[in-house]
C-alpha atoms as a PDB file:
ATOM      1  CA  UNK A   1       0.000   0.000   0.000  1.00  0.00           C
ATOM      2  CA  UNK A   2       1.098   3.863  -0.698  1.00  0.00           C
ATOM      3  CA  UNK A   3      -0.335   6.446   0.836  1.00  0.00           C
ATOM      4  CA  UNK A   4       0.752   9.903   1.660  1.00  0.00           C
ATOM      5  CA  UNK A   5       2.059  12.616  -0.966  1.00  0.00           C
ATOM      6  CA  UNK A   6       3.632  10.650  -4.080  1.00  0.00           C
ATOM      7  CA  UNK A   7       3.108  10.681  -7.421  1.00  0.00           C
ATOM      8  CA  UNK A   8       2.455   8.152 -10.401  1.00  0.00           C
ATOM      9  CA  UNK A   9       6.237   7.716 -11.804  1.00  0.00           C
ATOM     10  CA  UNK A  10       7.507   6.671  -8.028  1.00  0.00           C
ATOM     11  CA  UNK A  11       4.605   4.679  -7.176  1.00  0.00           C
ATOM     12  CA  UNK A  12       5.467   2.905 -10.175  1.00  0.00           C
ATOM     13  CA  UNK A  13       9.259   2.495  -9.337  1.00  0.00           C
ATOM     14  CA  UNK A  14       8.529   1.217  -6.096  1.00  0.00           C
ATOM     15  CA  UNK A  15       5.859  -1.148  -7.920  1.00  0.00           C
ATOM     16  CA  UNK A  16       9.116  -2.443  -9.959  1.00  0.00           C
ATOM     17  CA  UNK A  17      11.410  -2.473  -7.254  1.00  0.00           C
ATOM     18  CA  UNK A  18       9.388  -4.819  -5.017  1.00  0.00           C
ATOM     19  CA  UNK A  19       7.205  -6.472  -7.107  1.00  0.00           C
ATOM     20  CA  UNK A  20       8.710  -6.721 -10.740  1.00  0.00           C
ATOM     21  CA  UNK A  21      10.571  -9.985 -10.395  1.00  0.00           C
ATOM     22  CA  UNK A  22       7.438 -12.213  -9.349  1.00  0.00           C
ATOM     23  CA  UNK A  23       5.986 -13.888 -12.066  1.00  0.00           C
ATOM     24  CA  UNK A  24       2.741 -13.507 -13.405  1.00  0.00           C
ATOM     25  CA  UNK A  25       0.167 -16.644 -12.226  1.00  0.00           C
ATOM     26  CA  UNK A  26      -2.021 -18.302 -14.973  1.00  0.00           C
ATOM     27  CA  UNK A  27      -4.598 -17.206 -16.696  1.00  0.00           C
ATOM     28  CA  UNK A  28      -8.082 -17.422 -14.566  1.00  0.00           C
ATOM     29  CA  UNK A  29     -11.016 -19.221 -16.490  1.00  0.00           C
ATOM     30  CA  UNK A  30     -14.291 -18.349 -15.997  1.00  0.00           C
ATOM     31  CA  UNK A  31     -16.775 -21.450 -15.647  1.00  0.00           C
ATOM     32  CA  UNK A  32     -19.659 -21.769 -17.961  1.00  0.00           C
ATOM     33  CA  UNK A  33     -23.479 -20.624 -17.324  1.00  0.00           C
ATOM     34  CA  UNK A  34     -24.898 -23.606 -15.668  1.00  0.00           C
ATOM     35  CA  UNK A  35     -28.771 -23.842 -14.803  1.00  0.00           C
ATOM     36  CA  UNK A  36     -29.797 -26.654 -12.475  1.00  0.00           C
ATOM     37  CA  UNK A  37     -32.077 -29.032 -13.988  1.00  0.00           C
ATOM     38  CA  UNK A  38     -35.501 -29.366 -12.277  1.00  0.00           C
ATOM     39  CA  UNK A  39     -36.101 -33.427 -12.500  1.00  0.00           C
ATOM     40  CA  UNK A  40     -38.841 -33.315  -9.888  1.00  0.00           C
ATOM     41  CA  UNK A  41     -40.986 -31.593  -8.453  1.00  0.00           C
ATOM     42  CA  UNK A  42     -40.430 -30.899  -4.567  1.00  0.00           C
ATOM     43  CA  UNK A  43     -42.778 -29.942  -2.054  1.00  0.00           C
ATOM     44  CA  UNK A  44     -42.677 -28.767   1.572  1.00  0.00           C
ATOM     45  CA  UNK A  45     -45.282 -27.820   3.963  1.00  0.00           C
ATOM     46  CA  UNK A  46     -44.429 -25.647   7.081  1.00  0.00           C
ATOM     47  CA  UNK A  47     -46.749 -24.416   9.829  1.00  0.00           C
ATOM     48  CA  UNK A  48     -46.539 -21.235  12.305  1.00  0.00           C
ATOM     49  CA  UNK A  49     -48.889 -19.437  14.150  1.00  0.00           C
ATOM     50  CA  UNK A  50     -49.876 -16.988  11.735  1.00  0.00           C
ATOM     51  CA  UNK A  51     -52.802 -15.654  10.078  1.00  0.00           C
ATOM     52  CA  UNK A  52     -52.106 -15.399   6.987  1.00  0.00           C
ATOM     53  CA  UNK A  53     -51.242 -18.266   4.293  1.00  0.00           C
ATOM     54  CA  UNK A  54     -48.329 -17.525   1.958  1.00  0.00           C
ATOM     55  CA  UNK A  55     -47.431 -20.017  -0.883  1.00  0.00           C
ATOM     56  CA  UNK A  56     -44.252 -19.686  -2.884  1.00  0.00           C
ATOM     57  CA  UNK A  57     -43.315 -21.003  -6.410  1.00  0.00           C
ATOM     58  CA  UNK A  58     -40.144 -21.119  -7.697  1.00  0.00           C
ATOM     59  CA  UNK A  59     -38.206 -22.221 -10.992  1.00  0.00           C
ATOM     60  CA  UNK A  60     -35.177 -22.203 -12.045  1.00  0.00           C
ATOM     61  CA  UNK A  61     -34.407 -19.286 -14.652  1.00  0.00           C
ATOM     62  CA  UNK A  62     -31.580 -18.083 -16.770  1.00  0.00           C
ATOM     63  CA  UNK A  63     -28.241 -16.226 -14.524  1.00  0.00           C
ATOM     64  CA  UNK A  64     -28.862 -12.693 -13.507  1.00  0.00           C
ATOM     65  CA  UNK A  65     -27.318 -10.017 -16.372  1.00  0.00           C
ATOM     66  CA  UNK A  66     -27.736 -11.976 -19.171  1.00  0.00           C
ATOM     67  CA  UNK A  67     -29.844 -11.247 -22.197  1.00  0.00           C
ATOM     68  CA  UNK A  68     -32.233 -14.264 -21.572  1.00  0.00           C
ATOM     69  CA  UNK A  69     -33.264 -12.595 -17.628  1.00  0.00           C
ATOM     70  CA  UNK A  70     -33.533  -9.350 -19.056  1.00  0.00           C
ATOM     71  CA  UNK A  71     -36.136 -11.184 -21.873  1.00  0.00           C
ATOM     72  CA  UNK A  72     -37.323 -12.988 -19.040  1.00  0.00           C
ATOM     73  CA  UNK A  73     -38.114 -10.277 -16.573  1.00  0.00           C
ATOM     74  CA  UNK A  74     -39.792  -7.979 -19.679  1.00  0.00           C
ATOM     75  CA  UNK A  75     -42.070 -10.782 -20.591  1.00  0.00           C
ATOM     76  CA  UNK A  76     -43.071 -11.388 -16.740  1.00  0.00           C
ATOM     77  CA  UNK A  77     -43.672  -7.377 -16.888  1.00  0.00           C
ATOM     78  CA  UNK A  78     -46.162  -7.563 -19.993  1.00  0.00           C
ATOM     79  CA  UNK A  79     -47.943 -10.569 -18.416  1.00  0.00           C
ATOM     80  CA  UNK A  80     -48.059  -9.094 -15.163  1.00  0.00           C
ATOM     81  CA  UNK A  81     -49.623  -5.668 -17.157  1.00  0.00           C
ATOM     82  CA  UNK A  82     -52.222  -6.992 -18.877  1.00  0.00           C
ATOM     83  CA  UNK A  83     -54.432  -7.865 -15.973  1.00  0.00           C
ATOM     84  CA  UNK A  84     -56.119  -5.370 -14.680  1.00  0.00           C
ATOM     85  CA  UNK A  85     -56.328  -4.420 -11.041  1.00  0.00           C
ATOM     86  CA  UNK A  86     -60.124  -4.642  -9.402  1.00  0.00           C
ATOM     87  CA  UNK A  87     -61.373  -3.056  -6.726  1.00  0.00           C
ATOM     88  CA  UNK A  88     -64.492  -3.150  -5.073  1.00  0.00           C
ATOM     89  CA  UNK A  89     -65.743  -0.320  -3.564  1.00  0.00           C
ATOM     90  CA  UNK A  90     -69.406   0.090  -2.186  1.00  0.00           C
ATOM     91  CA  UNK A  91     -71.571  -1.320  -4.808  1.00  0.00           C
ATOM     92  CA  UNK A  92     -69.777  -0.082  -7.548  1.00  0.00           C
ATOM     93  CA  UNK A  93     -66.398  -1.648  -9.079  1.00  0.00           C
ATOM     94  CA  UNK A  94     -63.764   0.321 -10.304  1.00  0.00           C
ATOM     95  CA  UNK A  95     -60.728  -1.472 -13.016  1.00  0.00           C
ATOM     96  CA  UNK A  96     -57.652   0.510 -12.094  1.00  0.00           C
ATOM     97  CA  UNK A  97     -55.012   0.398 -15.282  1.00  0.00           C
ATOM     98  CA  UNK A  98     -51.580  -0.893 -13.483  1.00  0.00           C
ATOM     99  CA  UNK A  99     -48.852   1.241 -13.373  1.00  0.00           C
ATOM    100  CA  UNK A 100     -45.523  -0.047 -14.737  1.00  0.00           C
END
């Protein structure tokens, strides 16, 4: 670590003096996009003293920041947009137009 008042050209130097004569390690690999297959379907049922029921679903979808989630997560937005929102208010029901 430098700190204090120096400048590029020593910090360098320094860099060379110390450092210069280790080799260089190998090259790092990166692994390959792997999605876990889904070869049956698992269930699980959990109780707690609560009054509300939640259920959860869950698949297996393409890695985060590739172009398939990005398709992915603009289909799920369309799909999610096209239903409309109902409320019921009195006797009269009101469609409210979601809001992306």
């Amino acid at each position: 670590m430098l700190a204090g008042d120096i400048d590029v050209e020593t910090a360098r130097a320094k860099a060379e003096q110390y450092f210069g004569h280790i080799a260089p390690g190998p090259a790092l690999t990166r692994p390959g996009v792997w999605t876990a297959a889904r070869t049956a379907s698992t269930r699980e049922t959990m109780y707690d003293q609560v009054a509300q029921t939640r259920l959860y679903r869950v698949w297996n979808g393409p890695q985060d920041g590739t172009q398939d989630a990005e398709l992915l997560a603009l289909a799920a937005q369309v799909l999610a947009a096209a239903r409309p929102r109902v409320s019921m208010s009195g006797s009269s029901t009101a469609i409210a137009s979601p809001t992306p």
